[in-house]
C-alpha atoms as a PDB file:
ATOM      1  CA  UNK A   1       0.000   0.000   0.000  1.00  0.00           C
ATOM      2  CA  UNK A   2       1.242   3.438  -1.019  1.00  0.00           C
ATOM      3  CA  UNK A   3       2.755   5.469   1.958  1.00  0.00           C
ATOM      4  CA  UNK A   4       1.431   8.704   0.400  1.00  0.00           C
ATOM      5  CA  UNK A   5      -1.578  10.235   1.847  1.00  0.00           C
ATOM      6  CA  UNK A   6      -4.488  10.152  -0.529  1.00  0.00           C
ATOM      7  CA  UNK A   7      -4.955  14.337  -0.882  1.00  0.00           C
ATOM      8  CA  UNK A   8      -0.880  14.491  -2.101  1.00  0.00           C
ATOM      9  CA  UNK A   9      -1.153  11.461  -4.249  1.00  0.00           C
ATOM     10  CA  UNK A  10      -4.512  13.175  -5.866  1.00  0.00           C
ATOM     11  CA  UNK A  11      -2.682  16.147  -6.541  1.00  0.00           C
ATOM     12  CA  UNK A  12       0.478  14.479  -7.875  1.00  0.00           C
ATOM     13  CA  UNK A  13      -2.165  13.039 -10.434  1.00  0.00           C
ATOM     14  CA  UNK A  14      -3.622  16.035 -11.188  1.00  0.00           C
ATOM     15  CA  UNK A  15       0.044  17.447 -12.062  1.00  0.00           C
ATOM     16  CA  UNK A  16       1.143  14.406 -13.728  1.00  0.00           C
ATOM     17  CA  UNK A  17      -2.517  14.583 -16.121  1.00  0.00           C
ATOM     18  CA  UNK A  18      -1.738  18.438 -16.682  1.00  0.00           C
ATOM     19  CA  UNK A  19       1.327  17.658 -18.344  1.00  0.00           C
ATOM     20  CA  UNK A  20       0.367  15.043 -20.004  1.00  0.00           C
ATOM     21  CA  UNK A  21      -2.601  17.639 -21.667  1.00  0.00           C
ATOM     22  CA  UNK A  22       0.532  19.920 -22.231  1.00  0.00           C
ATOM     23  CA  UNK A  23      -1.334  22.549 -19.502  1.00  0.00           C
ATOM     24  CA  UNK A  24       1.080  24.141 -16.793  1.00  0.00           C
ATOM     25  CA  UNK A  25       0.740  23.316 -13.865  1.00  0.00           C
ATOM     26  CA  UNK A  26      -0.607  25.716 -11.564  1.00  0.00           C
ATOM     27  CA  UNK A  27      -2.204  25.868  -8.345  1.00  0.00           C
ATOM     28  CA  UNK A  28      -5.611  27.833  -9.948  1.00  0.00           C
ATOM     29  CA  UNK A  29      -5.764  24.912 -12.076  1.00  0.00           C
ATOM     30  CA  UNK A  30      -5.668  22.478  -9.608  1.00  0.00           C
ATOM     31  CA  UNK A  31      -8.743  24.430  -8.256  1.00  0.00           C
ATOM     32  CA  UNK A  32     -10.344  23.819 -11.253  1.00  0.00           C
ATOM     33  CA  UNK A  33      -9.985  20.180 -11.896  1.00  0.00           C
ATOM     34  CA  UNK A  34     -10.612  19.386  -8.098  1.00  0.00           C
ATOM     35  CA  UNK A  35     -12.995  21.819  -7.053  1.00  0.00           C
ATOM     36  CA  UNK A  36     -10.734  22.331  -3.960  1.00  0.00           C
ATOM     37  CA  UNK A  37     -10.618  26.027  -2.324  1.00  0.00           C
ATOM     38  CA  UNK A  38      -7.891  28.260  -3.297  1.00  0.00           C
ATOM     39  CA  UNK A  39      -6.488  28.093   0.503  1.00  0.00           C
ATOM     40  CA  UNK A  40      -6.991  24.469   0.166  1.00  0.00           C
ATOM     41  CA  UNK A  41      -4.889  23.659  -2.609  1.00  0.00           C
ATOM     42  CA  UNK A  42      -1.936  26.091  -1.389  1.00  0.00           C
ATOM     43  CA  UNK A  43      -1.774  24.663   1.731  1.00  0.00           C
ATOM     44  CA  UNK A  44      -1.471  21.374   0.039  1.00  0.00           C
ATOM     45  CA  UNK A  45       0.735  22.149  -2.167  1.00  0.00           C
ATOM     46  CA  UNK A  46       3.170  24.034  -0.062  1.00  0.00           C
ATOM     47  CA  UNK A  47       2.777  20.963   2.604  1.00  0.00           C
ATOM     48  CA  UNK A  48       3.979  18.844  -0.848  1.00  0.00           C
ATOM     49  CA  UNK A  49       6.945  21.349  -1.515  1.00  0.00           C
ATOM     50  CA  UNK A  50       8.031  21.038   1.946  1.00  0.00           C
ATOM     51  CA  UNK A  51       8.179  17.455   1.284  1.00  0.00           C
ATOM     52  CA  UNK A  52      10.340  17.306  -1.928  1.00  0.00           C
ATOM     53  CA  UNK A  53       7.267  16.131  -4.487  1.00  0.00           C
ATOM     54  CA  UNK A  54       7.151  19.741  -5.984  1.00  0.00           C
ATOM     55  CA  UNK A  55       9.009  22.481  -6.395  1.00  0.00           C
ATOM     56  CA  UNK A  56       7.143  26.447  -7.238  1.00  0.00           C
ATOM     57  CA  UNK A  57       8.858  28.257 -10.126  1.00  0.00           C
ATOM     58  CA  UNK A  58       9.063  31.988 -10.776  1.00  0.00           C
ATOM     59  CA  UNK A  59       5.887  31.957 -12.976  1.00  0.00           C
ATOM     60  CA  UNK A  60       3.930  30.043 -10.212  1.00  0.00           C
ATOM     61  CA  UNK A  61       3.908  27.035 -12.118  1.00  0.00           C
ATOM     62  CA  UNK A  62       4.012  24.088 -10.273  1.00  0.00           C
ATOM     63  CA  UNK A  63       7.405  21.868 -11.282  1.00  0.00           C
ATOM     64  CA  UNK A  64       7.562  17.469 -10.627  1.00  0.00           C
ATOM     65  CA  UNK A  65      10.490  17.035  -8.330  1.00  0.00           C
ATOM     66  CA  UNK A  66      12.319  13.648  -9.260  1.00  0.00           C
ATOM     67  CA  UNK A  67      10.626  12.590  -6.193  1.00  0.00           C
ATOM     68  CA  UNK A  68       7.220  13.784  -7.498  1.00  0.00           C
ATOM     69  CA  UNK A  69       7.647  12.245 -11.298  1.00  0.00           C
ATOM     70  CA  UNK A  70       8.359   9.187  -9.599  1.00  0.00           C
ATOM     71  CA  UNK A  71       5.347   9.168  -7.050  1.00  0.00           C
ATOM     72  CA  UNK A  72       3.249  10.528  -9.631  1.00  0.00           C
ATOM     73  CA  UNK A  73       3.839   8.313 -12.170  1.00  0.00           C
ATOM     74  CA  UNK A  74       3.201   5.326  -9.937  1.00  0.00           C
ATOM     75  CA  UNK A  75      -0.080   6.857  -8.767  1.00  0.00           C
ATOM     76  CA  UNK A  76      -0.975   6.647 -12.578  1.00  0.00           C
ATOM     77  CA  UNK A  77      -0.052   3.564 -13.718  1.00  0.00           C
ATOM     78  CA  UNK A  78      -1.831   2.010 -10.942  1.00  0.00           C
ATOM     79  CA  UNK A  79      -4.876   4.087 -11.079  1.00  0.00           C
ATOM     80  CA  UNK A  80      -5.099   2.920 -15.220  1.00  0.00           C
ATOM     81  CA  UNK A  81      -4.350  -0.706 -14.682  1.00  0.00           C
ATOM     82  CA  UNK A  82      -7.025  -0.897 -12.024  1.00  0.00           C
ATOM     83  CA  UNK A  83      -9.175   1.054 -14.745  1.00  0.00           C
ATOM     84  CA  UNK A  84      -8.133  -1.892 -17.358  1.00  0.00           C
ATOM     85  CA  UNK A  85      -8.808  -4.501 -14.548  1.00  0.00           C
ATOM     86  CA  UNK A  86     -12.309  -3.374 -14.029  1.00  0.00           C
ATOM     87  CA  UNK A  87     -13.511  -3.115 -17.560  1.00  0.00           C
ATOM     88  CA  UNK A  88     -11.742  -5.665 -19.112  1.00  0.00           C
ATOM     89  CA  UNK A  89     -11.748  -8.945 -16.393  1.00  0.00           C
ATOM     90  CA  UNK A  90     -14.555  -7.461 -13.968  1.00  0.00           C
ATOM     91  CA  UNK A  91     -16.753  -6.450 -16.745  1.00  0.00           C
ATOM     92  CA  UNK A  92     -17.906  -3.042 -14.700  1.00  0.00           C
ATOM     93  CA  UNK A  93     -19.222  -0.669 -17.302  1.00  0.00           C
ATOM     94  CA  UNK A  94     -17.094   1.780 -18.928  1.00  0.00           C
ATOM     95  CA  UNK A  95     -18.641   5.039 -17.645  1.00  0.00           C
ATOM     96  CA  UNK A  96     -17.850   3.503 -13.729  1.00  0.00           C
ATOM     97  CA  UNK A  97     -14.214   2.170 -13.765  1.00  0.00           C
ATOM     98  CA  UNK A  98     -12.679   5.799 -13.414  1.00  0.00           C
ATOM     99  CA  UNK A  99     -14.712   6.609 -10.564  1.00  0.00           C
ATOM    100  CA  UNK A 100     -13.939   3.051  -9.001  1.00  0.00           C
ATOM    101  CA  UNK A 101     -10.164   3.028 -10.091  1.00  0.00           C
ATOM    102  CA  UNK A 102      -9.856   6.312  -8.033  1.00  0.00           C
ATOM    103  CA  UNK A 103     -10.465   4.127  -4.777  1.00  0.00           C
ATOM    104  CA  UNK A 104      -8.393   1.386  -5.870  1.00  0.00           C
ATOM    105  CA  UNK A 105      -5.175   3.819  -6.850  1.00  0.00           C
ATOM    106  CA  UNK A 106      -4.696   4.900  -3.133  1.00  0.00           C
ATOM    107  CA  UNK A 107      -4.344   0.401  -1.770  1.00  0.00           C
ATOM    108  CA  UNK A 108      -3.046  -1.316  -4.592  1.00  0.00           C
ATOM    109  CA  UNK A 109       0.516  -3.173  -3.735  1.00  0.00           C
ATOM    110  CA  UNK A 110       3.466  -3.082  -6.248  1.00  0.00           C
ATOM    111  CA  UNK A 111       2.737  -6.685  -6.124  1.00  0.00           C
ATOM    112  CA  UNK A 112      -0.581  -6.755  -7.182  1.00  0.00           C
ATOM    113  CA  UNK A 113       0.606  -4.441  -9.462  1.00  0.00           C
ATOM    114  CA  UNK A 114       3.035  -6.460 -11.211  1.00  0.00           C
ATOM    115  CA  UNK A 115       0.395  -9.336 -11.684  1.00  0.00           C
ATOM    116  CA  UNK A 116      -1.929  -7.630 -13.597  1.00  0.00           C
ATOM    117  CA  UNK A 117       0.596  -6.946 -16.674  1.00  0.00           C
ATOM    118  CA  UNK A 118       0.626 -10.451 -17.613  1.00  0.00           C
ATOM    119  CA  UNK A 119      -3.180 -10.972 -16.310  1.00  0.00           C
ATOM    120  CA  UNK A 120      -4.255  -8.036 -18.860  1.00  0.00           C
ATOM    121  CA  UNK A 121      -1.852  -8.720 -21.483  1.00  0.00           C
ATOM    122  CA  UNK A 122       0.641  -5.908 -20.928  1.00  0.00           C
ATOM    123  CA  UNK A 123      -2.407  -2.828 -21.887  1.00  0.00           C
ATOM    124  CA  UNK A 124      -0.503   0.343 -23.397  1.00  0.00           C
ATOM    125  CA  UNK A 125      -3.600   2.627 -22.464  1.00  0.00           C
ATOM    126  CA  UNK A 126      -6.580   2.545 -20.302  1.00  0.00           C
ATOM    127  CA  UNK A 127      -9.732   2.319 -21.471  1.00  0.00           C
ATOM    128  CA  UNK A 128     -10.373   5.650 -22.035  1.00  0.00           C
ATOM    129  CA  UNK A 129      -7.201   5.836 -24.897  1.00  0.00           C
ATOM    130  CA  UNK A 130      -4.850   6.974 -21.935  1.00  0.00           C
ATOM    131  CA  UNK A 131      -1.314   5.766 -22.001  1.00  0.00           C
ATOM    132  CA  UNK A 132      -0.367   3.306 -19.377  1.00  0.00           C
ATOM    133  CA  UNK A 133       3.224   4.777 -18.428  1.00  0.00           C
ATOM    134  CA  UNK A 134       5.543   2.536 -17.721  1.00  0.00           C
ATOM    135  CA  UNK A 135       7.370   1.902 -13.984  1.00  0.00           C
ATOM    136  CA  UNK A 136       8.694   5.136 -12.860  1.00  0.00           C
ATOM    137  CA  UNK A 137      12.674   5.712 -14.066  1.00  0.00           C
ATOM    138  CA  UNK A 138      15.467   7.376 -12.557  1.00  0.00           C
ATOM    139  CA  UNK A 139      15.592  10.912 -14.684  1.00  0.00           C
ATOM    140  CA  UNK A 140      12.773  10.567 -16.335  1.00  0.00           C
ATOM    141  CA  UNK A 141      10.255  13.489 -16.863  1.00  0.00           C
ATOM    142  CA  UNK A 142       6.398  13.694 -17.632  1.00  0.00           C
ATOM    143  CA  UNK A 143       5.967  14.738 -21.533  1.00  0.00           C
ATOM    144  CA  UNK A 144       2.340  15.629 -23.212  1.00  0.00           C
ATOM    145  CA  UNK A 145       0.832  13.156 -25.076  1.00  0.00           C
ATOM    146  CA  UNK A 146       1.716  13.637 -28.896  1.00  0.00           C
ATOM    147  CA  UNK A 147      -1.013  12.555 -32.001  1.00  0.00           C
ATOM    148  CA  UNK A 148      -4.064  14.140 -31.200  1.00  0.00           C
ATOM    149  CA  UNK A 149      -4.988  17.432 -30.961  1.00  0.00           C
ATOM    150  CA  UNK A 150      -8.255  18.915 -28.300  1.00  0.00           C
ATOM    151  CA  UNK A 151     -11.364  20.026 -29.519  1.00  0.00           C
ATOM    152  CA  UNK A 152     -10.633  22.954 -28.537  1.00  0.00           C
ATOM    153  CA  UNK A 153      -8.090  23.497 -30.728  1.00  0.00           C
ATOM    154  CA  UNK A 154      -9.501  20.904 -33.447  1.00  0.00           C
ATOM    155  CA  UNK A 155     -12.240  23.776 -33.850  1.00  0.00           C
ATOM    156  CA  UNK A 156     -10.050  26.442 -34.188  1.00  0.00           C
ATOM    157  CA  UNK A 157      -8.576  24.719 -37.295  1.00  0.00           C
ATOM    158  CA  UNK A 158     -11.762  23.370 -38.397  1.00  0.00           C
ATOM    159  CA  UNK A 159     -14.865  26.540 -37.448  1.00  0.00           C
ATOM    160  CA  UNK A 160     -16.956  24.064 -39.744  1.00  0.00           C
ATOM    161  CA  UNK A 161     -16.246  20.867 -38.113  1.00  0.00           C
ATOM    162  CA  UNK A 162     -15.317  17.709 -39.949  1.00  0.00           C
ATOM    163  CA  UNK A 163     -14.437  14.134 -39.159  1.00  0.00           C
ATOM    164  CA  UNK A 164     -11.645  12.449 -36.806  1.00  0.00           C
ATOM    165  CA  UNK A 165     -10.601   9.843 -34.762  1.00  0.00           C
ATOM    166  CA  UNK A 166     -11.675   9.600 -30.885  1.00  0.00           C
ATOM    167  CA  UNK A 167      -8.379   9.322 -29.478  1.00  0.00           C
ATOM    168  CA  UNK A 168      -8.646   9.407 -25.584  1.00  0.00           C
ATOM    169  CA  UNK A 169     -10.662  11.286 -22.971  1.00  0.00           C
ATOM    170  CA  UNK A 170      -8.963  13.465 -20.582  1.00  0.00           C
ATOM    171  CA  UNK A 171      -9.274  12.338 -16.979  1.00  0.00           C
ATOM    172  CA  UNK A 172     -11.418  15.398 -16.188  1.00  0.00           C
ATOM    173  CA  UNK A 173     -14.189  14.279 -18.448  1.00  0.00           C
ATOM    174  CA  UNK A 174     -14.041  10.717 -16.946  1.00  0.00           C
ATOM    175  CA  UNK A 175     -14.868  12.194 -13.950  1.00  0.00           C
ATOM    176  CA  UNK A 176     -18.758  13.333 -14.864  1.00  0.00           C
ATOM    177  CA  UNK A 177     -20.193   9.479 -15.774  1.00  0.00           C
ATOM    178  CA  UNK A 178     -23.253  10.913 -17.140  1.00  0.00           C
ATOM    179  CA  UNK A 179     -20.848  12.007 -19.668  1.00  0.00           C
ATOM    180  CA  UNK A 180     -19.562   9.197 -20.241  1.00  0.00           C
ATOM    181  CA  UNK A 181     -22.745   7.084 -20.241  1.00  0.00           C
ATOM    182  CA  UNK A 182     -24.292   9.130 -23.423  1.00  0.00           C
ATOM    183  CA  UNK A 183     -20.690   8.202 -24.799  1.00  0.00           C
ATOM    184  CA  UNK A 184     -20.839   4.812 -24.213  1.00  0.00           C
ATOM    185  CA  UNK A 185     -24.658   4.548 -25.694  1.00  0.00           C
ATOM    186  CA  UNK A 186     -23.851   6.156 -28.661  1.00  0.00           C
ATOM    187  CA  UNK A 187     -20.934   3.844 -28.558  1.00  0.00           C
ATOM    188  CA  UNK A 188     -18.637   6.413 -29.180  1.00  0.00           C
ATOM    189  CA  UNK A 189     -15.301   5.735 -27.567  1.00  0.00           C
ATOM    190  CA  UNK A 190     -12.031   5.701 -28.393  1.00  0.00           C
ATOM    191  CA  UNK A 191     -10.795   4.459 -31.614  1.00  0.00           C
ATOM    192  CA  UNK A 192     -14.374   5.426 -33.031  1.00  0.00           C
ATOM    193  CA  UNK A 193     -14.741   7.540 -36.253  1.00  0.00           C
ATOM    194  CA  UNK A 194     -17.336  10.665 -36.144  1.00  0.00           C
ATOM    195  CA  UNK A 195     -18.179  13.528 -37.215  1.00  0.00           C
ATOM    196  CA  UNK A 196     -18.196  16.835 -35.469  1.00  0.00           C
ATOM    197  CA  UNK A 197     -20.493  19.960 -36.438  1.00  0.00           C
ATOM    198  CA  UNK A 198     -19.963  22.973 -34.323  1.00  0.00           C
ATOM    199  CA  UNK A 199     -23.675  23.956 -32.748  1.00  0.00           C
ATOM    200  CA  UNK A 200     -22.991  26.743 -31.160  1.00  0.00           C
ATOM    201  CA  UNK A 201     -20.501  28.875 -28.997  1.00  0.00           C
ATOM    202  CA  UNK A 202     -21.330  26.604 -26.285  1.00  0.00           C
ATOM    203  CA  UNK A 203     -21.688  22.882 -27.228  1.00  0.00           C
ATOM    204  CA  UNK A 204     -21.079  20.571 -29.765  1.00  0.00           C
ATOM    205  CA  UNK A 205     -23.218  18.031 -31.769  1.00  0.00           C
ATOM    206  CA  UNK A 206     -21.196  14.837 -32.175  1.00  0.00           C
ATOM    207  CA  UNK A 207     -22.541  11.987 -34.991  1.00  0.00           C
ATOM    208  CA  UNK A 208     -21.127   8.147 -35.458  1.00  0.00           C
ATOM    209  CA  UNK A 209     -19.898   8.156 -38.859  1.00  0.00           C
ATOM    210  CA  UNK A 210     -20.996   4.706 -39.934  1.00  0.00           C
ATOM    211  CA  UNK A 211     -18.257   2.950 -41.959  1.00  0.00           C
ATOM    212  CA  UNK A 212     -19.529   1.524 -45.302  1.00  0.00           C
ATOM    213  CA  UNK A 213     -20.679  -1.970 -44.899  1.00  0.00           C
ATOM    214  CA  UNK A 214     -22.493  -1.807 -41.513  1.00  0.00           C
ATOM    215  CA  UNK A 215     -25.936  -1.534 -41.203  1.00  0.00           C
ATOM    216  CA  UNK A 216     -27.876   0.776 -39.149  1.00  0.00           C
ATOM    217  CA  UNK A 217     -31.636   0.926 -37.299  1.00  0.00           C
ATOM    218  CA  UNK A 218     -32.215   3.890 -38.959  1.00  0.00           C
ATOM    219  CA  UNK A 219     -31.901   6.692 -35.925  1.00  0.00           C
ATOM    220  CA  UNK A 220     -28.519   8.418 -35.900  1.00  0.00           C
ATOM    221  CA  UNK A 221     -26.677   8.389 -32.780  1.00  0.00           C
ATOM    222  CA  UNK A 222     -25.336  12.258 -31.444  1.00  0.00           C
ATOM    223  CA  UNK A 223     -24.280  13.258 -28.425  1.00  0.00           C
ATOM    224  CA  UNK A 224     -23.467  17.021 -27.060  1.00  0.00           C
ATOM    225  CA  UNK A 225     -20.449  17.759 -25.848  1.00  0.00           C
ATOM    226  CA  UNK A 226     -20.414  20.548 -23.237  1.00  0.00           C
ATOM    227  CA  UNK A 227     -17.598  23.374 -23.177  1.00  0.00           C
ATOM    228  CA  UNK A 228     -16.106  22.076 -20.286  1.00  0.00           C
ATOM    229  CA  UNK A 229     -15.123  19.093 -22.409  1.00  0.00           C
ATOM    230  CA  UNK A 230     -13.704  20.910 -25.233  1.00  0.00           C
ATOM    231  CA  UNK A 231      -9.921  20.944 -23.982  1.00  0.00           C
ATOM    232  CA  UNK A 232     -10.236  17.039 -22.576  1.00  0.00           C
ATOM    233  CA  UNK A 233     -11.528  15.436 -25.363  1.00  0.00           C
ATOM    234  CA  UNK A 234      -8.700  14.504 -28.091  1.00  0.00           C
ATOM    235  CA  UNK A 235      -9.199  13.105 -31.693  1.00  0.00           C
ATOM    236  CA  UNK A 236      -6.957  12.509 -34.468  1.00  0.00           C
ATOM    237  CA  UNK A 237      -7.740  12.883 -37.786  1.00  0.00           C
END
């Protein structure tokens, strides 16, 4: 079981997912994805500087220690195997196993751990397209995830929309499973091919583009994607 607390090993997830989203770090942000208080959050991160995890640069952004890439990292890999573990061998639903896999992060053993590589046939990403990184290494730092771009930025390019690739869901948008439900319904998860149309300045209308050869009941599948989705919802095209 992790010696961490839960509260630092949340935030060191929060930090490591930021990165990975190529967003820096910062404590307002933190805010934001937790919906902790402002005191909150800099007490807890000063209480995590103090302890060699993190480390506050001029800009305020909020820098891994080796100490923290490592911890981080762990917390990560453990929370998306558990993720993998629940869809995949459990059979819980989709839209739960983030929700779940955030209890199981904080008391999964390194041993446990290393059983469920062979058990889930080494997985490179979670179910929601995430990358599973790999064990923590010595020197090694957090980089954003490259081949996909946000819809928030795939709607700059594209005012008009157009069709891509679902490529992974940001760990902020797993946490709201009514989300994710309509997603699942619609069956549109990663790996899926749709087609966006831009609705309005404040949602989205999302359609399954049916490949040629499949067969339909005749009612087309959409789902709107709220705002606060846009920048943790990636696609490729």
């Amino acid at each position: 079981m992790s010696e961490l607390v839960d509260t630092t090993e949340m935030y060191l997830k929060s930090i490591y997912e930021m990165l990975e989203d190529g967003v820096p770090p910062m404590r307002a942000r933190i805010v934001e994805r937790l919906g902790h208080s402002g005191p909150t959050v800099s007490q807890t991160v000063a209480r995590m500087e103090r302890d060699g995890y993190v480390a506050l640069e001029e800009d305020r952004r909020i820098a891994l220690t080796k100490k923290g890439v490592s911890s981080a990292t762990e917390v990560v890999r453990k929370h998306r195997l558990a993720e993998r573990l629940l869809t995949d061998v459990i059979g819980l639903q989709w839209e739960l196993a983030h929700e779940e896999a955030c209890r199981w992060e904080h008391v999964m053993s390194e041993q446990v751990e290393a059983l469920l590589i062979p058990l889930l046939n080494n997985p490179q990403t979670d179910p929601y397209g995430n990358p599973i990184p790999e064990k923590p290494q010595a020197g090694k730092s957090v980089k954003a995830i490259d081949g996909g771009v946000s819809l928030e930025t795939f709607f700059r390019k594209n005012p008009r929309g157009g069709e891509a690739t679902i490529l992974r869901i940001g760990e902020p948008s797993q946490a709201v499973p009514g989300f994710l439900f309509k997603l699942a319904a619609a069956k549109m998860l990663p790996g899926s091919k749709v087609s966006f149309s831009f609705d309005s300045l404040e949602r989205l209308g999302i359609a399954l583009n049916i490949s040629a050869g499949e067969t339909t009941d005749g009612n087309e599948k959409s789902v709107e994607i709220p705002e606060l989705h846009f920048k943790h919802f990636f696609v490729k095209l």
